[in-house]
C-alpha atoms as a PDB file:
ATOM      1  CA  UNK A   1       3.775  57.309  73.181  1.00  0.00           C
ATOM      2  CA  UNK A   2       3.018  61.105  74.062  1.00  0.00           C
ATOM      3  CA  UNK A   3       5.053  61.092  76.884  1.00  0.00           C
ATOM      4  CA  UNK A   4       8.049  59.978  74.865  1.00  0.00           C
ATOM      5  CA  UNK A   5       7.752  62.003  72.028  1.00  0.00           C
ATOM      6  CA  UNK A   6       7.431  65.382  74.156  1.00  0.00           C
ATOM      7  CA  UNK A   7      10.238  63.919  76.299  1.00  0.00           C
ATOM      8  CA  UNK A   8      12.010  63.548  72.856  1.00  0.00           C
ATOM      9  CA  UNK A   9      10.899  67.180  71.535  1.00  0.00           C
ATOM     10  CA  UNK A  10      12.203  68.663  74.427  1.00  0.00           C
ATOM     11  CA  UNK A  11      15.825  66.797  74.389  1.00  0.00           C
ATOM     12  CA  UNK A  12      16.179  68.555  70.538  1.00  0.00           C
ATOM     13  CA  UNK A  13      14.956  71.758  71.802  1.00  0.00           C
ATOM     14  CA  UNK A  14      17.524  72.009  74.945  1.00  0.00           C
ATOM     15  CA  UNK A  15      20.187  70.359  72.131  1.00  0.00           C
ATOM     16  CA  UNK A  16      19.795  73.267  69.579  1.00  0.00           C
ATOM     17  CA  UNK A  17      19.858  75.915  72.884  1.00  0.00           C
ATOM     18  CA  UNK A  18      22.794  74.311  73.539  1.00  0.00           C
ATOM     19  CA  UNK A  19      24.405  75.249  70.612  1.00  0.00           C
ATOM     20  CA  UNK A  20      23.269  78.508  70.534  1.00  0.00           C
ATOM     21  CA  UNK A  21      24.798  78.769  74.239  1.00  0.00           C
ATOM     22  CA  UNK A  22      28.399  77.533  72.810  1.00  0.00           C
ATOM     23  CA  UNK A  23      27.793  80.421  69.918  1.00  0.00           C
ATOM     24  CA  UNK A  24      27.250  83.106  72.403  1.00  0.00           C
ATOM     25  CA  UNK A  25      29.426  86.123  72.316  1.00  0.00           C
ATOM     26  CA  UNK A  26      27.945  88.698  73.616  1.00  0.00           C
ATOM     27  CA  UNK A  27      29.901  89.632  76.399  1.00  0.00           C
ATOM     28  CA  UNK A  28      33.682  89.058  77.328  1.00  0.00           C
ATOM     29  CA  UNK A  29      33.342  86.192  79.222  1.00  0.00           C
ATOM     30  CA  UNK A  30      32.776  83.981  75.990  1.00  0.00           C
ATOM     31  CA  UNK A  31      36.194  85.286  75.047  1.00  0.00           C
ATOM     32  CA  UNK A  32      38.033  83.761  78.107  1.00  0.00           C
ATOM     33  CA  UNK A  33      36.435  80.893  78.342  1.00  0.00           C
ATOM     34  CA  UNK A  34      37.567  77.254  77.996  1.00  0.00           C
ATOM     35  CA  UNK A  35      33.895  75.676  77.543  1.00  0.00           C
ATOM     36  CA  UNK A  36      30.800  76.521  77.710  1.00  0.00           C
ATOM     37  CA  UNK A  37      28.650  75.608  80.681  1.00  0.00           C
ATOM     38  CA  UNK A  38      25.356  75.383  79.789  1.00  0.00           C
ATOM     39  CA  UNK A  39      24.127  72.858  82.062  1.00  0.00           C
ATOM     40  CA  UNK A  40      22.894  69.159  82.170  1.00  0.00           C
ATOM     41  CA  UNK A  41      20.523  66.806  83.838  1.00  0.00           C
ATOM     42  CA  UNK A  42      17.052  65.634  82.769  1.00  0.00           C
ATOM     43  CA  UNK A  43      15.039  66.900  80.389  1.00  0.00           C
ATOM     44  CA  UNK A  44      11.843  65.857  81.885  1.00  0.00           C
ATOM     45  CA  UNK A  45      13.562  66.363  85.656  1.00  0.00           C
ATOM     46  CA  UNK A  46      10.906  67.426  88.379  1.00  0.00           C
ATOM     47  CA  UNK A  47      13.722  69.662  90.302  1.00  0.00           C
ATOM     48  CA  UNK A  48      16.484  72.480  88.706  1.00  0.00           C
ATOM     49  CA  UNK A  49      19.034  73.350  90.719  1.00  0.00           C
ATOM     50  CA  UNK A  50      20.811  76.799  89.496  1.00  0.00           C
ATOM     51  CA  UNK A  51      24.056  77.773  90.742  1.00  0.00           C
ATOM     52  CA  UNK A  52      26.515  81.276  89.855  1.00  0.00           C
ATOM     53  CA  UNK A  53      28.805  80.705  87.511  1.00  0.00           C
ATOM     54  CA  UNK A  54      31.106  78.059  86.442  1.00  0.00           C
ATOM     55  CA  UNK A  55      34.692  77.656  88.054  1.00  0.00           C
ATOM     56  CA  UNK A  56      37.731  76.272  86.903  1.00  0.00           C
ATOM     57  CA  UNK A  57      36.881  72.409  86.761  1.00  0.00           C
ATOM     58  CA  UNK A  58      33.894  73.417  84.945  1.00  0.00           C
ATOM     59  CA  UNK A  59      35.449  75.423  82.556  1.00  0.00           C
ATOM     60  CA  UNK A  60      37.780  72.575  81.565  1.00  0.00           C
ATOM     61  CA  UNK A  61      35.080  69.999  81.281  1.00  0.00           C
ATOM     62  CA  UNK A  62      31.530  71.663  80.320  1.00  0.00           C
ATOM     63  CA  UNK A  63      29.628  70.788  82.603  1.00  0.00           C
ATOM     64  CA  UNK A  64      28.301  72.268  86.039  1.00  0.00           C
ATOM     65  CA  UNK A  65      29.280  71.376  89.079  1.00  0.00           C
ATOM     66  CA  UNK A  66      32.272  69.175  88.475  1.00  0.00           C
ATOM     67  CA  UNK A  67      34.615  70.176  91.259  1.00  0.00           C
ATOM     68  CA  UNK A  68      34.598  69.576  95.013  1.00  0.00           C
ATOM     69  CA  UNK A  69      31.337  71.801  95.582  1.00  0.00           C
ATOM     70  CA  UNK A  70      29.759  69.267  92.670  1.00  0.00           C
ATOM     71  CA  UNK A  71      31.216  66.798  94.773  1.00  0.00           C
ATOM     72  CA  UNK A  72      29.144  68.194  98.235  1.00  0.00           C
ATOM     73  CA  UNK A  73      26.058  68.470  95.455  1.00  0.00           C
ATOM     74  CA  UNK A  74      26.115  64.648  94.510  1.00  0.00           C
ATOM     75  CA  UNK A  75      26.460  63.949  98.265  1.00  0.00           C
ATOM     76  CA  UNK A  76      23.562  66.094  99.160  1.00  0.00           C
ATOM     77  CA  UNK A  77      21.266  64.970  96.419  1.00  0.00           C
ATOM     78  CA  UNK A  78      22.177  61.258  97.759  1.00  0.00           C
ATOM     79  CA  UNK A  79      21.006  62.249 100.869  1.00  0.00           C
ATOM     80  CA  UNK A  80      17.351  62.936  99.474  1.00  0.00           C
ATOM     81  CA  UNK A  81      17.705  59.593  97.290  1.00  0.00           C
ATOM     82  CA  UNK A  82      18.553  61.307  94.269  1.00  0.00           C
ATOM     83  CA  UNK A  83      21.570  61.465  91.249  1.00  0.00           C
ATOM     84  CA  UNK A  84      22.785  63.903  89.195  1.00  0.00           C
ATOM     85  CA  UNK A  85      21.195  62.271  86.184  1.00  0.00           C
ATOM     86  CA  UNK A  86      17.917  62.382  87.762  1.00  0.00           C
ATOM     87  CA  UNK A  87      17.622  66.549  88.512  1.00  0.00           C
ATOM     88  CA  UNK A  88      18.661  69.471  86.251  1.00  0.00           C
ATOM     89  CA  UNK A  89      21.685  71.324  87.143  1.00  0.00           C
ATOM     90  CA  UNK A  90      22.999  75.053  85.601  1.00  0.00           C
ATOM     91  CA  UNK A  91      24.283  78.542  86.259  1.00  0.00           C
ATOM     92  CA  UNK A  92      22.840  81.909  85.760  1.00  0.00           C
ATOM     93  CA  UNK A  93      26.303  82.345  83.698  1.00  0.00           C
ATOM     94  CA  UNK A  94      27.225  80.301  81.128  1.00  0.00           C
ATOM     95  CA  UNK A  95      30.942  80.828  80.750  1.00  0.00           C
ATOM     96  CA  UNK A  96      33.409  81.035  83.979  1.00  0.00           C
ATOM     97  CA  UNK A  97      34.506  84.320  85.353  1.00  0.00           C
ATOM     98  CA  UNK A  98      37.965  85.023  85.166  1.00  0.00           C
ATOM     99  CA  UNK A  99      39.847  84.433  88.287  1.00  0.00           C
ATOM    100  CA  UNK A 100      36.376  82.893  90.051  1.00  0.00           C
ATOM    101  CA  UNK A 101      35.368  86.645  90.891  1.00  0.00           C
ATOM    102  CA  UNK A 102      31.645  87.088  91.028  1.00  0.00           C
ATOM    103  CA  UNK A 103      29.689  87.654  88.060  1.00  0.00           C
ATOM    104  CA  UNK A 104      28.898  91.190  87.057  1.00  0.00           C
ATOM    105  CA  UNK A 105      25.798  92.898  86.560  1.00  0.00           C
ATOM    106  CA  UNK A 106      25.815  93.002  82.730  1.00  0.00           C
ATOM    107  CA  UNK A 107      27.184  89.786  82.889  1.00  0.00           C
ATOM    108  CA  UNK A 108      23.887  88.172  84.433  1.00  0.00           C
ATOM    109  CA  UNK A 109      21.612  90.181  82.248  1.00  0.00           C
ATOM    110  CA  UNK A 110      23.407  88.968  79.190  1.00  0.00           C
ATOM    111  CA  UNK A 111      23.030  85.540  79.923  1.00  0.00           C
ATOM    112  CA  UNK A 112      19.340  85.890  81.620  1.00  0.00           C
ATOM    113  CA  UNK A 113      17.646  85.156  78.117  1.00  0.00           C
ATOM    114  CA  UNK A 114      19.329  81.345  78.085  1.00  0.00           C
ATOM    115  CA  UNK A 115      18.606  80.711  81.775  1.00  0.00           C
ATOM    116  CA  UNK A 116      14.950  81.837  80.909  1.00  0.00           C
ATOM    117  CA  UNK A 117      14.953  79.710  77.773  1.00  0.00           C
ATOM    118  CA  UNK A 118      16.081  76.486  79.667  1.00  0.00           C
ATOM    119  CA  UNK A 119      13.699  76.985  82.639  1.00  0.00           C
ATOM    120  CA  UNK A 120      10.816  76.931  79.322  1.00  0.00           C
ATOM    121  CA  UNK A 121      11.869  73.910  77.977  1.00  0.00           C
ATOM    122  CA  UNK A 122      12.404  72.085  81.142  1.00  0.00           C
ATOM    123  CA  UNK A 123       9.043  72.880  82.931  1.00  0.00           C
ATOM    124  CA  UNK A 124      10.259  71.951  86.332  1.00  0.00           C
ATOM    125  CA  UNK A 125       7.715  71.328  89.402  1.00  0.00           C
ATOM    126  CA  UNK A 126      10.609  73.400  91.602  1.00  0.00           C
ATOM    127  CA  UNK A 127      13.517  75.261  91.510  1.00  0.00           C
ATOM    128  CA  UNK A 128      16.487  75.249  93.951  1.00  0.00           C
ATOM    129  CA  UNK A 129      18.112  78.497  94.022  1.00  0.00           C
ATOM    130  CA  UNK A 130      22.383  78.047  95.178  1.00  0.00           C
ATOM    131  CA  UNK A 131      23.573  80.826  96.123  1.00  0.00           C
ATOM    132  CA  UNK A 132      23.015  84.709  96.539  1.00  0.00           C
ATOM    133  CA  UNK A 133      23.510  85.075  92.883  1.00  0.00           C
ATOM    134  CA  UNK A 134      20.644  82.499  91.446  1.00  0.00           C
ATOM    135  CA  UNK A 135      18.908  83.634  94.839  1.00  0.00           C
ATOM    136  CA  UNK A 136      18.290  87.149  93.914  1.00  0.00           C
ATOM    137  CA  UNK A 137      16.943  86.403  90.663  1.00  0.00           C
ATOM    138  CA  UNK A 138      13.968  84.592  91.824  1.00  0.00           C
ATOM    139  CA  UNK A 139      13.945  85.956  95.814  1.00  0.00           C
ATOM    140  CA  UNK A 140      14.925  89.526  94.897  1.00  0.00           C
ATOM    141  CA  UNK A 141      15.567  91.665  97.534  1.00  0.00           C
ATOM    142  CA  UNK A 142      16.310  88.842 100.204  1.00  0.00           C
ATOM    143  CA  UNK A 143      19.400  87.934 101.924  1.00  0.00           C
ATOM    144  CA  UNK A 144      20.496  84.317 101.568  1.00  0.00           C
ATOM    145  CA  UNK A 145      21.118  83.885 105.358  1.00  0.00           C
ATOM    146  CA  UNK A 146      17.506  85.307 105.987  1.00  0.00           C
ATOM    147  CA  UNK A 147      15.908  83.093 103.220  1.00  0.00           C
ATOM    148  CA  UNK A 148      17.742  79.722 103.005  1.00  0.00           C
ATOM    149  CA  UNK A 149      15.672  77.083 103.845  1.00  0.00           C
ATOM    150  CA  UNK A 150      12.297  78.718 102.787  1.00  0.00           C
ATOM    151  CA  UNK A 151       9.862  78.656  99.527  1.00  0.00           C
ATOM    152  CA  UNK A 152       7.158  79.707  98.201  1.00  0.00           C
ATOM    153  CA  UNK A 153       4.594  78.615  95.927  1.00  0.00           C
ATOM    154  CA  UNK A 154       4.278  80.879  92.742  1.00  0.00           C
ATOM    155  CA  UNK A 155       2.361  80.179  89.383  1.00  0.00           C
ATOM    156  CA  UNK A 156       2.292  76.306  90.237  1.00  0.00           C
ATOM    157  CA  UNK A 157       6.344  76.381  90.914  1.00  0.00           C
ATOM    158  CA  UNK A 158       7.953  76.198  94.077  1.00  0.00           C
ATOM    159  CA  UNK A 159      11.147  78.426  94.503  1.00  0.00           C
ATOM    160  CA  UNK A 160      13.376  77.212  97.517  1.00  0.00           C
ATOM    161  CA  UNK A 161      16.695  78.719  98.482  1.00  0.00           C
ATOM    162  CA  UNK A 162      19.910  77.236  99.468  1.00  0.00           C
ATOM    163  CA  UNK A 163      23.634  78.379 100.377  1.00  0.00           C
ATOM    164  CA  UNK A 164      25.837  77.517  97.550  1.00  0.00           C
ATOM    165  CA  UNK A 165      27.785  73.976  98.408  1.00  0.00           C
ATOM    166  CA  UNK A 166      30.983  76.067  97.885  1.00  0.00           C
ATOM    167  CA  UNK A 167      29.869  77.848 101.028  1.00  0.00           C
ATOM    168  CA  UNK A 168      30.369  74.530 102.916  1.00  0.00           C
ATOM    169  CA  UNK A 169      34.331  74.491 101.713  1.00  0.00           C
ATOM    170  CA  UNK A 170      34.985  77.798 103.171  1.00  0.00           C
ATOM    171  CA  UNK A 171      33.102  77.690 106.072  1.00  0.00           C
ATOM    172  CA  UNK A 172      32.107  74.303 108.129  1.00  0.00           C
ATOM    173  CA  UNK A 173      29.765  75.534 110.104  1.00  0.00           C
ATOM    174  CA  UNK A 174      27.114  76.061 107.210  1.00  0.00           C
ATOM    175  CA  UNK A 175      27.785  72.038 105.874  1.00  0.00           C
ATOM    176  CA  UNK A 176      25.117  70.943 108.212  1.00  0.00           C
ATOM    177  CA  UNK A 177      22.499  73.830 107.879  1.00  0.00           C
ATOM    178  CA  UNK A 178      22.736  73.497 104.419  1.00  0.00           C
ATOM    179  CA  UNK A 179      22.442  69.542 104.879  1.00  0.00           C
ATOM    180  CA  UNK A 180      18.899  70.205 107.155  1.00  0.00           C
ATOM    181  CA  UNK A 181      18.201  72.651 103.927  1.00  0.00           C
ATOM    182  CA  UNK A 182      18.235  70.026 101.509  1.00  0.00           C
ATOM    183  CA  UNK A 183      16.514  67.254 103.746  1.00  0.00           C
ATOM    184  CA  UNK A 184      13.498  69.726 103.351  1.00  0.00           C
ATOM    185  CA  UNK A 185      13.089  68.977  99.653  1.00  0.00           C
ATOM    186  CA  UNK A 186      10.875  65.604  99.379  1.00  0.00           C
ATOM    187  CA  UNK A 187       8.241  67.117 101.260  1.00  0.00           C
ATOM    188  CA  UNK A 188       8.021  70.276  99.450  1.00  0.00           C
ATOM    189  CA  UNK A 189       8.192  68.450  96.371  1.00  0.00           C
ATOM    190  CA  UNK A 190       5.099  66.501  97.630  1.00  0.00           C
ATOM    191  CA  UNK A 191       2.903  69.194  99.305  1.00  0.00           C
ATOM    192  CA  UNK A 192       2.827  70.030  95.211  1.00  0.00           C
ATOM    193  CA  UNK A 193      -0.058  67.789  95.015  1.00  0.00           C
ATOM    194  CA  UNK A 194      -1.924  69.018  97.457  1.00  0.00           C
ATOM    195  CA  UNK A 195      -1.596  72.709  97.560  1.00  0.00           C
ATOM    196  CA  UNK A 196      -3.657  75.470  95.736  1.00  0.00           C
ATOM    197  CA  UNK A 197      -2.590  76.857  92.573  1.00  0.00           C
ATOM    198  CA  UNK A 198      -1.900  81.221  93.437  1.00  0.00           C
ATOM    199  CA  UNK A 199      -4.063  82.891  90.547  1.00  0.00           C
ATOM    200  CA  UNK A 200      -2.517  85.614  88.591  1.00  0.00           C
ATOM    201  CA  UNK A 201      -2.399  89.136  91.333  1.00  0.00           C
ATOM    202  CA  UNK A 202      -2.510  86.542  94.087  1.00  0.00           C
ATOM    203  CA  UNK A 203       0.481  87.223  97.008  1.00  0.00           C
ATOM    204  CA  UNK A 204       2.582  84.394  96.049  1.00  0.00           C
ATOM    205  CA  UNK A 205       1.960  81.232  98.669  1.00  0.00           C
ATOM    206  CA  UNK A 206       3.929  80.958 101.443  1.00  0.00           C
ATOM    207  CA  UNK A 207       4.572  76.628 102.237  1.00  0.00           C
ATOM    208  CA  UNK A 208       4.692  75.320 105.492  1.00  0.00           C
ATOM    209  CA  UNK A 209       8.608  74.072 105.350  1.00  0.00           C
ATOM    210  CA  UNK A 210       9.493  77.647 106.384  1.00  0.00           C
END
């Protein structure tokens, strides 16, 4: 009965963000948009995956990853035994970009405080950063083709860092490294159990799937 009702809480919490998202208009991107993108997936979902920005399909529908790089993300989660439903999936921007251009500065600060907010009501065991954008939030300073693939262990959440599906549209040759990327996963997810919690001033643990 606790599990449900926090389960429960935490679906009205993410509900009234939601709105608050779709009331947003703090920045010029909530005047060109179709629909907001907040994001969707499990409330109670051990993994969130965080992406850029929405593009066009999104912006017509809602909801994140809907086009042919959603299409690569359903495929890849497969791959690992998992759906959509299962996993929470977002953006660090909430609206779409005009034109698909990459998000701006003051765009991504804006829209930092809802990310943050949905990362506190979710209470995810990992995130999965997709993209440079998402990556330099939580790996800043990093390149993604120096830090794809890797994680670390920080206040009992693992951050791990992926290429962007998109990436795999444009260019072929990263489909199957970011394939071997995403294969990694299960056993990070796992190695959870077992590995030391990094106390506050610790250097932030380093996992084996490196």
């Amino acid at each position: 009965m606790l599990v449900s009702l926090k389960v429960r809480s935490s679906v009205s919490a993410l509900s009234e963000l939601y709105k608050e998202i779709a009331n947003c208009r703090q920045c010029e991107l909530a005047r060109q948009r179709t629909k907001v993108v907040p994001g969707e997936g499990a409330e109670d979902a051990a993994i969130a995956f965080i992406g850029e920005a929405p593009g066009w399909h999104e912006d017509q529908q809602g909801r994140p990853f809907v086009g042919p790089a959603g299409q690569f993300l359903d495929e890849l989660l497969g791959s690992i035994g998992q759906k959509r439903q299962q996993v929470y999936i977002c953006n660090v921007l909430k609206c779409r970009p005009p034109g698909n251009r990459d998000p701006l500065p003051m765009e991504i600060k804006t829209c930092q405080q809802w990310l943050d907010r949905q990362l506190q009501l979710l209470h995810p065991k990992m995130i999965v950063t997709l993209g440079r954008y998402s990556m330099a939030r939580f790996f800043p300073g990093e390149t993604i083709s120096k830090i794809h693939g890797k994680a670390r262990k920080e206040g009992g959440l693992i951050y791990f860092a992926m290429y962007h599906p998109a990436a795999a549209l444009h260019q072929q040759k990263l489909r199957e490294t970011i394939q071997a990327d995403m294969l990694k996963i299960p056993a990070l997810l796992a190695e959870t159990e077992k590995a030391p919690e990094t106390k506050t001033g610790d250097k932030p643990q380093q996992l084996s799937l490196l």
